[in-house]
Protein backbone atom coordinates (compact mmCIF):
# COMPACT_ATOMS: atom_id res chain seq x y z
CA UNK A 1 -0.53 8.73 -1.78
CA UNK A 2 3.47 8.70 -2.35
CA UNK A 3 4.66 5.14 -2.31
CA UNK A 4 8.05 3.41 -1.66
CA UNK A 5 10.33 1.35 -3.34
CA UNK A 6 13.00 -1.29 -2.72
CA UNK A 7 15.74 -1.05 -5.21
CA UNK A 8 18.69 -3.94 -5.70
CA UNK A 9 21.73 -1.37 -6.85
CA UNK A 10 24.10 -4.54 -6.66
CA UNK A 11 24.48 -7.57 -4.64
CA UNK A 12 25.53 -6.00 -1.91
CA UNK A 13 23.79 -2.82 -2.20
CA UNK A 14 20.03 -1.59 -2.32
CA UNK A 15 18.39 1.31 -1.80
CA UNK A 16 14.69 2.67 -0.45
CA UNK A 17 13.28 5.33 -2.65
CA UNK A 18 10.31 7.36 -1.93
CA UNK A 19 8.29 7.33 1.68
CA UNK A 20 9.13 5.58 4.51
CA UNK A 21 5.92 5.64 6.05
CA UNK A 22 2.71 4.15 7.88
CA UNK A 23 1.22 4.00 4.99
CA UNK A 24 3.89 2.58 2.92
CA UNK A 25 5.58 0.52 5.32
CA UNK A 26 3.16 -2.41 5.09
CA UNK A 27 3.54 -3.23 1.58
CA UNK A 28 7.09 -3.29 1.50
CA UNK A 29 7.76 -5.15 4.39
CA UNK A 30 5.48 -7.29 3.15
CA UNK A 31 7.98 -7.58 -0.10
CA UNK A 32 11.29 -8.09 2.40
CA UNK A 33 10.06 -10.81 4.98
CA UNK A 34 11.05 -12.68 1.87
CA UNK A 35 14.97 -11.27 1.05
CA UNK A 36 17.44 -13.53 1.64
CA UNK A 37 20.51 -11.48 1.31
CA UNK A 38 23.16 -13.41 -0.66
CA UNK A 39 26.50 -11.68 1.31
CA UNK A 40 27.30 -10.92 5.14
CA UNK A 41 27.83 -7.23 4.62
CA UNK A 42 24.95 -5.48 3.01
CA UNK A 43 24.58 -1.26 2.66
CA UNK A 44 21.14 0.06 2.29
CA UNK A 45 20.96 3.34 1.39
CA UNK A 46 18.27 6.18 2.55
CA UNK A 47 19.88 8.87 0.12
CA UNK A 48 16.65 9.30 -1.84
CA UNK A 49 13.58 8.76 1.41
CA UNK A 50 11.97 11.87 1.19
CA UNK A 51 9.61 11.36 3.85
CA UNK A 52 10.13 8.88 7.20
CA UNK A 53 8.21 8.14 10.12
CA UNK A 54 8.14 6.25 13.37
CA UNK A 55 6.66 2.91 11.55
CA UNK A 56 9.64 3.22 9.00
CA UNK A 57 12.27 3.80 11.91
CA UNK A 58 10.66 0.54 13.19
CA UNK A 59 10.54 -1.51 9.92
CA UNK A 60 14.27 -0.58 9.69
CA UNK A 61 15.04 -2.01 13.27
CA UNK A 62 12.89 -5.30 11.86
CA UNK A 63 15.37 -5.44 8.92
CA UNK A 64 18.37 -5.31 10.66
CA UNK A 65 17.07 -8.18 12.88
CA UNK A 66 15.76 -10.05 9.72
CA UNK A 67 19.08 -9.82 8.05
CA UNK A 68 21.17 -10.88 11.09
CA UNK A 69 19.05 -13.76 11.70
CA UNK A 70 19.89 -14.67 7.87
CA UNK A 71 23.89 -14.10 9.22
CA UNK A 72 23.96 -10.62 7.30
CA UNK A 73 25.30 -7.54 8.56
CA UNK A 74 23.25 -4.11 7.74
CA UNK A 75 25.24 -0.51 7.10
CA UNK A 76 22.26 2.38 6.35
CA UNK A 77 23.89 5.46 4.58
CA UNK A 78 22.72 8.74 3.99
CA UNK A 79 20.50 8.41 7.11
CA UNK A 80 17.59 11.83 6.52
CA UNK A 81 18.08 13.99 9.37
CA UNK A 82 14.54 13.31 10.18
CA UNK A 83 15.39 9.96 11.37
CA UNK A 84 18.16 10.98 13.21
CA UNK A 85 15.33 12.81 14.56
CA UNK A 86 13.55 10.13 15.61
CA UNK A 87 16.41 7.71 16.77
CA UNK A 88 16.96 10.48 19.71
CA UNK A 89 13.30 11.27 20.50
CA UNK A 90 12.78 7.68 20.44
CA UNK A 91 15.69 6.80 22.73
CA UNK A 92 17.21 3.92 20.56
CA UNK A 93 20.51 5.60 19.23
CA UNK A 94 22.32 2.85 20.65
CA UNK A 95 20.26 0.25 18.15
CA UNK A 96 21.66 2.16 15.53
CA UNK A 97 24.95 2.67 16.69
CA UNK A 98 26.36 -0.43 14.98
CA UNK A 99 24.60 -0.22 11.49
CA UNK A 100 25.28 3.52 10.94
CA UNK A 101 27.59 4.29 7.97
CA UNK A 102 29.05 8.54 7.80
CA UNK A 103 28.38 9.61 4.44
CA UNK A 104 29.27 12.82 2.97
CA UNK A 105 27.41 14.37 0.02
């Protein structure tokens, strides 16, 4: 089984590497229910999630929530197409909308 990780690039910048998935989703929410981000802006980038599925789009929506209740701000890059995917079939574009940051490889 593929795993995923949680990596601190800078103080202001991590990024999620690997699968963002049903199976992987527990463990690493597990590991951010306890980040307390240390600025108000913070950019997560999905450059290198190879795989993502529903319970990862929904761990993300828990994460922005987690870090605005901490008075952060979220801004995903490099968003995989299959979660732009999802966002539409899911109907929740619009909880996106705000947190969305165009990247160009």
């Amino acid at each position: 089984m593929a795993g995923v990780t949680w990596r601190d690039d800078s103080e202001n910048l991590a990024s999620i590497i690997g699968q963002l998935t049903r199976d992987t989703v527990p463990t690493l929410w597990g590991q951010l229910q306890h980040w307390n981000p240390k600025t108000d802006q913070f950019e997560v980038s999905l450059q290198q999630v190879e795989r993502v599925d529903s319970a990862g789009m929904v761990m993300l929506i828990h994460l922005l929530q987690h870090a605005k209740n901490r008075n952060c701000h979220i801004m995903l890059t490099f968003i995989p197409d299959q979660l732009k995917t999802l966002f539409k079939l899911s109907n929740i574009d619009e909880v996106f909308l705000d947190h969305i940051q165009s990247t160009e490889i």
